[in-house]
C-alpha atoms as a PDB file:
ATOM      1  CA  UNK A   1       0.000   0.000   0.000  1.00  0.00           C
ATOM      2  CA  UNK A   2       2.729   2.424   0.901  1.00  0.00           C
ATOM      3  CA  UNK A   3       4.603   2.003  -2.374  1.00  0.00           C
ATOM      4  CA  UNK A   4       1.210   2.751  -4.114  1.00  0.00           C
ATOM      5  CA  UNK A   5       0.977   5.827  -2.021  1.00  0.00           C
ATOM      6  CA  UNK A   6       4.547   6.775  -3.186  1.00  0.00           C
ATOM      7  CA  UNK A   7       4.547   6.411  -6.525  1.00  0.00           C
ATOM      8  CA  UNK A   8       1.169   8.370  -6.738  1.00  0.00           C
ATOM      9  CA  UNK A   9       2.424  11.368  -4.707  1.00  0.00           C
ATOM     10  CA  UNK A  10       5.250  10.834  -7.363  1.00  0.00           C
ATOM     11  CA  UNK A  11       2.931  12.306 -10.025  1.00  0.00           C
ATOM     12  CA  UNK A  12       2.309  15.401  -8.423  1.00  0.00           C
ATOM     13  CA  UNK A  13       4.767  17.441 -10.127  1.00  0.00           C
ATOM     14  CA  UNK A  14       3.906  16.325 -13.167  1.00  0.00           C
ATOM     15  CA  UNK A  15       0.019  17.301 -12.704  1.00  0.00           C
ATOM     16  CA  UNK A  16       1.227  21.041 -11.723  1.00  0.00           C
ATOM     17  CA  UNK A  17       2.065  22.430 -15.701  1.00  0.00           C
ATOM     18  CA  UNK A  18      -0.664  23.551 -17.332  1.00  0.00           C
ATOM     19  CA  UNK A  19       0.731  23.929 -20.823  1.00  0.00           C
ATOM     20  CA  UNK A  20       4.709  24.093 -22.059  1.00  0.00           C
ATOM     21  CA  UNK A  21       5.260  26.252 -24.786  1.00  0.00           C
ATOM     22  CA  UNK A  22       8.188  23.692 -26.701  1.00  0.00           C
ATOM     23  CA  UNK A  23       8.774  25.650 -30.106  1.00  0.00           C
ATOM     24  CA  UNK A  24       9.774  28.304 -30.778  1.00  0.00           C
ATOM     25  CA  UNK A  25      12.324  27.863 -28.227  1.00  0.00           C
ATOM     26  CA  UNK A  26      10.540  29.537 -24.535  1.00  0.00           C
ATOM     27  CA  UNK A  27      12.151  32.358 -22.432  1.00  0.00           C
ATOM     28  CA  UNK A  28      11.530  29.803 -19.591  1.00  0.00           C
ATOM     29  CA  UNK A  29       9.245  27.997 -17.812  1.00  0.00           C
ATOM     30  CA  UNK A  30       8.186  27.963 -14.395  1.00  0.00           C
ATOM     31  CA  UNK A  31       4.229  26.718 -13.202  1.00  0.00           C
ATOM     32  CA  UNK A  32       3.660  28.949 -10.167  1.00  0.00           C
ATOM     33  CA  UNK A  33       5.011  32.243 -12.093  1.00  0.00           C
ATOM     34  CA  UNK A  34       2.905  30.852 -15.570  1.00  0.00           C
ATOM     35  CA  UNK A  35      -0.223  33.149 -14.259  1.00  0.00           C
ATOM     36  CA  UNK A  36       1.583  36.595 -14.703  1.00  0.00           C
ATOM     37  CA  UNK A  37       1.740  38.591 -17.929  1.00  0.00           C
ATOM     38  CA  UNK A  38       3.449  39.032 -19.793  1.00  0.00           C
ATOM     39  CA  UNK A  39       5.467  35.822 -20.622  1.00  0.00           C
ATOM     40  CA  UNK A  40       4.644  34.126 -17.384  1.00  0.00           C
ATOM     41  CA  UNK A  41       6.972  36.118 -15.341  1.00  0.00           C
ATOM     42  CA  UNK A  42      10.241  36.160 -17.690  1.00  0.00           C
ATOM     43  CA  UNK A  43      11.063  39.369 -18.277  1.00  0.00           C
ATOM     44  CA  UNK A  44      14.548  39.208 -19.838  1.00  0.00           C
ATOM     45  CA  UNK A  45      15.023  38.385 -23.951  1.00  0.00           C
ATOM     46  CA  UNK A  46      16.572  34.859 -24.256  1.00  0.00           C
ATOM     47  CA  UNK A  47      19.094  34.583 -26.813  1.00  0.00           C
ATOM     48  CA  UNK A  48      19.315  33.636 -29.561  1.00  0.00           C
ATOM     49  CA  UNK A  49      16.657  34.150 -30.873  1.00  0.00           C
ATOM     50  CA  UNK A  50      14.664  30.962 -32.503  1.00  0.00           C
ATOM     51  CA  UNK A  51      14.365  32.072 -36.678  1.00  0.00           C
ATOM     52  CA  UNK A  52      10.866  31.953 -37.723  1.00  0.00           C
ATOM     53  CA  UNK A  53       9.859  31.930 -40.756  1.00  0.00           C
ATOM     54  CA  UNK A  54       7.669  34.808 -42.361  1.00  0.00           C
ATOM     55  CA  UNK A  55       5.530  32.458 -44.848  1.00  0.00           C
ATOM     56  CA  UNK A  56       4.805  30.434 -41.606  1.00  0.00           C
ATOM     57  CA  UNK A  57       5.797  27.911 -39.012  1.00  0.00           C
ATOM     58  CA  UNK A  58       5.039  25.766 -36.175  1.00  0.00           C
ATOM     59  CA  UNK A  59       4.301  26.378 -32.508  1.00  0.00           C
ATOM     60  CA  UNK A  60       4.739  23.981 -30.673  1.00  0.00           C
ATOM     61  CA  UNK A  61       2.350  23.265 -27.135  1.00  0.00           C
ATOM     62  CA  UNK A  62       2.140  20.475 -25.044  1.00  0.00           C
ATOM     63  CA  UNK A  63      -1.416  20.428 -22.963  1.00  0.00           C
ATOM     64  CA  UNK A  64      -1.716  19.013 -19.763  1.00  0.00           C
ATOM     65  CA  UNK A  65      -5.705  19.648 -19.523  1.00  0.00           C
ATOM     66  CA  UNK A  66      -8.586  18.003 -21.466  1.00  0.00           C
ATOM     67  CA  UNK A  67      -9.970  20.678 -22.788  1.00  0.00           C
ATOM     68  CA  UNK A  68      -7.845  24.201 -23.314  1.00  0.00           C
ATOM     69  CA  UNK A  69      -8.773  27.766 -25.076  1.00  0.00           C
ATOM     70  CA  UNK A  70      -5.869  29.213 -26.587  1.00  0.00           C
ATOM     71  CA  UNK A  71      -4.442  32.376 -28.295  1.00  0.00           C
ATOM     72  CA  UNK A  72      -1.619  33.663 -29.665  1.00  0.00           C
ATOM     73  CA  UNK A  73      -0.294  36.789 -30.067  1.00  0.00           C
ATOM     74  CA  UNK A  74       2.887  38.535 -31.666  1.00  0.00           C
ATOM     75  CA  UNK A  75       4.533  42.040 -30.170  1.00  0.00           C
ATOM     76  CA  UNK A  76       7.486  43.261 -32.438  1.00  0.00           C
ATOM     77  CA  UNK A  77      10.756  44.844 -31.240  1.00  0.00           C
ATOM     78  CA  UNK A  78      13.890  44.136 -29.910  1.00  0.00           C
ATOM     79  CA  UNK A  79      12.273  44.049 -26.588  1.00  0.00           C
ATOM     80  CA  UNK A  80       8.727  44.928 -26.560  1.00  0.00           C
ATOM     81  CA  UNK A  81       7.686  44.837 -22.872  1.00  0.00           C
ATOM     82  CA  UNK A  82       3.743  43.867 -22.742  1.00  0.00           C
ATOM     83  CA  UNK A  83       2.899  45.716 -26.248  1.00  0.00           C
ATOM     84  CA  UNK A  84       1.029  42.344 -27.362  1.00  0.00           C
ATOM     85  CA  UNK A  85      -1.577  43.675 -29.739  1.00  0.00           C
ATOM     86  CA  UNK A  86      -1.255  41.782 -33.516  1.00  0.00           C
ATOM     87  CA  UNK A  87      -3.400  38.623 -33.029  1.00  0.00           C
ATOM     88  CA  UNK A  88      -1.253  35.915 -34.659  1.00  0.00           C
ATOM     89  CA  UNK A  89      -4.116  32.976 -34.310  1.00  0.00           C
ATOM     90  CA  UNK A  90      -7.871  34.206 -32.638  1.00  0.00           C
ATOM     91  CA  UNK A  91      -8.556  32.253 -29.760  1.00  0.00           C
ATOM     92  CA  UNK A  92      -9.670  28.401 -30.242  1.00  0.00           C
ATOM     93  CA  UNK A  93     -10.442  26.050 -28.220  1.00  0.00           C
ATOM     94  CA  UNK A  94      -8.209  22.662 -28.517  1.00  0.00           C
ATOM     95  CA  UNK A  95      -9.558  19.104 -26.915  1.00  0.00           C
ATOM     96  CA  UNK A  96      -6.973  16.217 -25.730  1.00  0.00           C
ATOM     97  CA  UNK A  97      -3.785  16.600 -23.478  1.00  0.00           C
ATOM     98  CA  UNK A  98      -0.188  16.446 -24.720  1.00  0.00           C
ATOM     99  CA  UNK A  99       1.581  17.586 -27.822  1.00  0.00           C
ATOM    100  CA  UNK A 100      -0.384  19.348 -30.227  1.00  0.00           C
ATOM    101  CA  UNK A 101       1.305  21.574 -32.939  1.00  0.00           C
ATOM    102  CA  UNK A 102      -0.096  24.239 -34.293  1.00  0.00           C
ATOM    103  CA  UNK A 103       0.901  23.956 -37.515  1.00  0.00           C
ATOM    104  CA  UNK A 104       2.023  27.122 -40.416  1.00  0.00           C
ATOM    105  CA  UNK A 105       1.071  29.886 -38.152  1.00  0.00           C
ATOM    106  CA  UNK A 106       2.064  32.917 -40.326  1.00  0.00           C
ATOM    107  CA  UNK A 107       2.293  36.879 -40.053  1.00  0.00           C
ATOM    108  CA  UNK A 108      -1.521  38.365 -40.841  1.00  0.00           C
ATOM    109  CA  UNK A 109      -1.252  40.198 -44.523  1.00  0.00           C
ATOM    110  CA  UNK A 110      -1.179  43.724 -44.510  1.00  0.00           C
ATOM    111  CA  UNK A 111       1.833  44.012 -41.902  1.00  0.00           C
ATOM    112  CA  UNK A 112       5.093  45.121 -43.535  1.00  0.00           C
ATOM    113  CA  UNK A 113       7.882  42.983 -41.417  1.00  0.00           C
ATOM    114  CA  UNK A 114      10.744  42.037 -43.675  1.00  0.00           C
ATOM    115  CA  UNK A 115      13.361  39.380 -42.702  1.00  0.00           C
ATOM    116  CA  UNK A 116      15.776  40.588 -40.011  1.00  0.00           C
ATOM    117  CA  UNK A 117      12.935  41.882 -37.835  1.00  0.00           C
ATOM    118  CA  UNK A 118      12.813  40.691 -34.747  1.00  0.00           C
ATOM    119  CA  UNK A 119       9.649  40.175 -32.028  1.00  0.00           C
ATOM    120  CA  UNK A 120       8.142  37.448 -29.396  1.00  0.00           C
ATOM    121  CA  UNK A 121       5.317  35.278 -30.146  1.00  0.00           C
ATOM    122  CA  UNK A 122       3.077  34.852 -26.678  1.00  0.00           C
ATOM    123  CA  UNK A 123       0.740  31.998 -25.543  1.00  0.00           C
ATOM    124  CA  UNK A 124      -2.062  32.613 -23.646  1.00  0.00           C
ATOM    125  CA  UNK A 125      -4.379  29.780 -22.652  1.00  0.00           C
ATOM    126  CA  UNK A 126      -7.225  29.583 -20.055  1.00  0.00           C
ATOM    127  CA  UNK A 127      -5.624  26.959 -17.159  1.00  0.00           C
ATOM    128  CA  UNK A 128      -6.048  28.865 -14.320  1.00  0.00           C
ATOM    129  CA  UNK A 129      -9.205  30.077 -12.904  1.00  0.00           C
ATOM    130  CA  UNK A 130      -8.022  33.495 -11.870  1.00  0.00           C
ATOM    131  CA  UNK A 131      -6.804  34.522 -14.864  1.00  0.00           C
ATOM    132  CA  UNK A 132      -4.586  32.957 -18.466  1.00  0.00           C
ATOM    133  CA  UNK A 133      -1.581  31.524 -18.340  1.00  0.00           C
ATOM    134  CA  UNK A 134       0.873  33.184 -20.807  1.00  0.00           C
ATOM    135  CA  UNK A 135       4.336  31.661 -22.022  1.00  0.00           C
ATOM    136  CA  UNK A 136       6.961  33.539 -24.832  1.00  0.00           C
ATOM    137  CA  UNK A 137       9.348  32.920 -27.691  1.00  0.00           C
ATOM    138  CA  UNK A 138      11.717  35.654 -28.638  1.00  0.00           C
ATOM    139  CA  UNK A 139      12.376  35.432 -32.321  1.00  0.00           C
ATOM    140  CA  UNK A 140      13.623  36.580 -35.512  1.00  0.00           C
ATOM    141  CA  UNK A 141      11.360  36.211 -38.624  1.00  0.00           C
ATOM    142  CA  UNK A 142      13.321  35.350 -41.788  1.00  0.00           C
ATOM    143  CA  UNK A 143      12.639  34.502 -45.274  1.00  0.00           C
ATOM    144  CA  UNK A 144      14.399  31.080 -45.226  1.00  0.00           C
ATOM    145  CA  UNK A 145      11.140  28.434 -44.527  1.00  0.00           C
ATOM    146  CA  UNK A 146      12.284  25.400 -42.311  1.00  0.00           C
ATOM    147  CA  UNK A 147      13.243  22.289 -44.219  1.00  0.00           C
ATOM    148  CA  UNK A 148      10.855  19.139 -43.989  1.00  0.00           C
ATOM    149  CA  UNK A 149      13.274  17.337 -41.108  1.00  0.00           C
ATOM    150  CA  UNK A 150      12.880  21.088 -39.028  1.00  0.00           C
ATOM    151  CA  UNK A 151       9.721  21.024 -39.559  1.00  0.00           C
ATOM    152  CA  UNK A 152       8.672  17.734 -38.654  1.00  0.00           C
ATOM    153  CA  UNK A 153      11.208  18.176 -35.545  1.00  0.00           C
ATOM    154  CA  UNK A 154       9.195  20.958 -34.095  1.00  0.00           C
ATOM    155  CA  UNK A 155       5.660  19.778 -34.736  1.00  0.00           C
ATOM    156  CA  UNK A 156       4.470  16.849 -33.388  1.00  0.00           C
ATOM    157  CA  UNK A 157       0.873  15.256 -32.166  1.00  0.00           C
ATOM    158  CA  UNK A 158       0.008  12.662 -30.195  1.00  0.00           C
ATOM    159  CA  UNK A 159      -2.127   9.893 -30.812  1.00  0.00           C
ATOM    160  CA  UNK A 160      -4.423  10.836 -28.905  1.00  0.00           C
ATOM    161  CA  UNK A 161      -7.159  12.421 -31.107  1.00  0.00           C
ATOM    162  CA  UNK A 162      -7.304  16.266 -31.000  1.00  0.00           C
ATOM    163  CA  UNK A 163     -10.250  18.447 -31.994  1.00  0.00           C
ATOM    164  CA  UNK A 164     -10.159  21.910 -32.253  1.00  0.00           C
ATOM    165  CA  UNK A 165     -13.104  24.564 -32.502  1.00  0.00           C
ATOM    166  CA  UNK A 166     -12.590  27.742 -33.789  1.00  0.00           C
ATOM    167  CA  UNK A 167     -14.104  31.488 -33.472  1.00  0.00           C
ATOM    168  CA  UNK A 168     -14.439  31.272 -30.021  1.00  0.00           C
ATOM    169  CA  UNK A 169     -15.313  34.893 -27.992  1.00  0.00           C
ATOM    170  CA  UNK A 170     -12.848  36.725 -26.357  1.00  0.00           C
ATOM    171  CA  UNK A 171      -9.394  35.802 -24.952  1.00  0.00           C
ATOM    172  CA  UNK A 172      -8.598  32.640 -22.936  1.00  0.00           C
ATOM    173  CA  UNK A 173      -7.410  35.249 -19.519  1.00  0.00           C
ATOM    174  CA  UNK A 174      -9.899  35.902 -17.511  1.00  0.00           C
ATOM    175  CA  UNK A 175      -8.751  38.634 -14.906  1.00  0.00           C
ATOM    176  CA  UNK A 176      -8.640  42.019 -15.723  1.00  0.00           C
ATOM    177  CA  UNK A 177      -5.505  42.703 -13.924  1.00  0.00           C
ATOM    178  CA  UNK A 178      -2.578  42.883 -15.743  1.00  0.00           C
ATOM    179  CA  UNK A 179      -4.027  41.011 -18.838  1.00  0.00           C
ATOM    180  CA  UNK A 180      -3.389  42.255 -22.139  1.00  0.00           C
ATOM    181  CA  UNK A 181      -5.761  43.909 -24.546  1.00  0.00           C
ATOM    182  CA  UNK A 182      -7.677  43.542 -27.756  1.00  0.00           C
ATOM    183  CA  UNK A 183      -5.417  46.144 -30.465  1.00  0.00           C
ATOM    184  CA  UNK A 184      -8.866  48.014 -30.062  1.00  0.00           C
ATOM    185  CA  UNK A 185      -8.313  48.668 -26.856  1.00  0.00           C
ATOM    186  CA  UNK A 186     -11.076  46.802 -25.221  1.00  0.00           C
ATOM    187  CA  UNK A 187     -10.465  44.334 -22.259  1.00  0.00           C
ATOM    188  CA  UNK A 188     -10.736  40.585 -23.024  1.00  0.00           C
ATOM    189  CA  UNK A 189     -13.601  38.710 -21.711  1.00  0.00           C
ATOM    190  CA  UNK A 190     -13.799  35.988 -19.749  1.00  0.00           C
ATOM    191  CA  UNK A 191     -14.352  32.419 -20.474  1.00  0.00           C
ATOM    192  CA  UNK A 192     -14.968  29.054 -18.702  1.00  0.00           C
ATOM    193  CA  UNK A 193     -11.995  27.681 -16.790  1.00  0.00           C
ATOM    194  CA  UNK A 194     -10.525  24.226 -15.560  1.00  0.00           C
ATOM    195  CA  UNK A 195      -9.737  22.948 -12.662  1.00  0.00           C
ATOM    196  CA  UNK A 196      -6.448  23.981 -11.116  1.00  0.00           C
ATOM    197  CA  UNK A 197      -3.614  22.154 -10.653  1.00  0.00           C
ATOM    198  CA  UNK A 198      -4.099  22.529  -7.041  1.00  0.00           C
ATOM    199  CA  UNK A 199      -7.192  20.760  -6.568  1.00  0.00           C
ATOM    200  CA  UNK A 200      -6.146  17.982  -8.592  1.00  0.00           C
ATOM    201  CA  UNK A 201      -3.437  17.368  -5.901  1.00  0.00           C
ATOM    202  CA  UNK A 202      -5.832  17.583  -3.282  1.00  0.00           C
ATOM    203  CA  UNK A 203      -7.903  15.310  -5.216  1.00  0.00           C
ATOM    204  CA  UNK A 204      -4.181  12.596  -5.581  1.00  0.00           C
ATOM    205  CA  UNK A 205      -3.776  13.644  -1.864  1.00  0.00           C
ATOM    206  CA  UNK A 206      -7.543  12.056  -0.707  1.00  0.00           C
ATOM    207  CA  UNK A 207      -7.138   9.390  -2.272  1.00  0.00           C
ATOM    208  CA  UNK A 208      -3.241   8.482  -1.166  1.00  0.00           C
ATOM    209  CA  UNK A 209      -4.498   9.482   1.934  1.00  0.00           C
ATOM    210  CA  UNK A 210      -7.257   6.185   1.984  1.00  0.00           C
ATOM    211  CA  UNK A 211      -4.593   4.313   0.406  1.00  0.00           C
ATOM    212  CA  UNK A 212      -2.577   3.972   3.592  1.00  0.00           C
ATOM    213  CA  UNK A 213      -5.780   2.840   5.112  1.00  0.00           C
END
């Protein structure tokens, strides 16, 4: 009974990510700091830079809920603080945990970014019930497109089937402290969240708890 108890308490850490942003290549990751924007609370640039295509590439997520509303966003500059206001993908709302790659996610026609340019692509998904969780590339878009074997490197599904539904309201945060904006300037609303990692360890926790009974 004990060693049951052990290796399910062994889980625990696993159950505490909510998503992991694994392409384009993250500032950083760290769960309990995932709930502040921007970035999830990295601040600094991380070099180098991942090179991102301009005609499009992958981003790469791996989901550690069921069910998951996601956006992404795109701020340019060399370091552009929390200016997150071209909408890269609108949010959408993805179904099945673990890797899912969101495949040829290109810059929207009508901006004029040339090859060289550099900005940070930011995911925000709905995993927390106080507000989104946000995570950030730093890269630089170029003109050269990734070669089959880079491509198929940094974009990967699981078996597991995934479903997707698209034109879903609003943006997957749902506090309006310190969240980011629509480009209009109106505040994101709110949408339905999942349970937190918390309560699925109290959940492991009850029931290691009768274990040892």
């Amino acid at each position: 009974m004990l060693s049951n108890t052990l290796a399910l308490l062994s889980l625990l850490p696993l159950a505490t990510a909510h998503f992991v942003l694994n392409w384009p290549t993250a500032r950083g990751f760290e769960d309990e700091k995932a709930v502040n924007f921007p970035c999830g609370g990295f601040d600094s640039v991380k070099e180098p830079r991942t090179e991102f295509p301009l005609n499009g590439g992958p981003i790469q997520l791996d989901f550690h809920h069921t069910q998951t509303n996601i956006k992404v966003l795109l701020a340019l500059g060399d370091d552009p603080g929390n200016n997150y206001n071209i909408v890269l993908r609108p949010t959408f709302a993805e179904e099945g945990p673990g890797n899912f790659c969101l495949g040829s996610v290109s810059i929207p026609s009508g901006l004029n970014i040339s090859s060289g340019t550099n900005g940070t692509i930011q995911v925000v998904s709905n995993g927390d019930p106080s507000g989104g969780l946000y995570q950030c590339a730093d890269v630089t878009f170029t003109n050269q497109s990734l070669s089959t074997d880079e491509y198929n490197a940094n974009c990967k599904n699981d078996s597991v089937t995934k479903v997707t539904s698209e034109n879903i309201q609003g943006n997957p945060n749902e506090t309006s402290s310190g969240s980011p904006t629509e480009s209009n300037g109106s505040q994101s609303s709110g949408l339905a969240a999942h349970p937190t990692a918390a309560s699925w360890i109290l959940g492991a926790a009850g029931l290691a708890g009768l274990a040892l009974l």
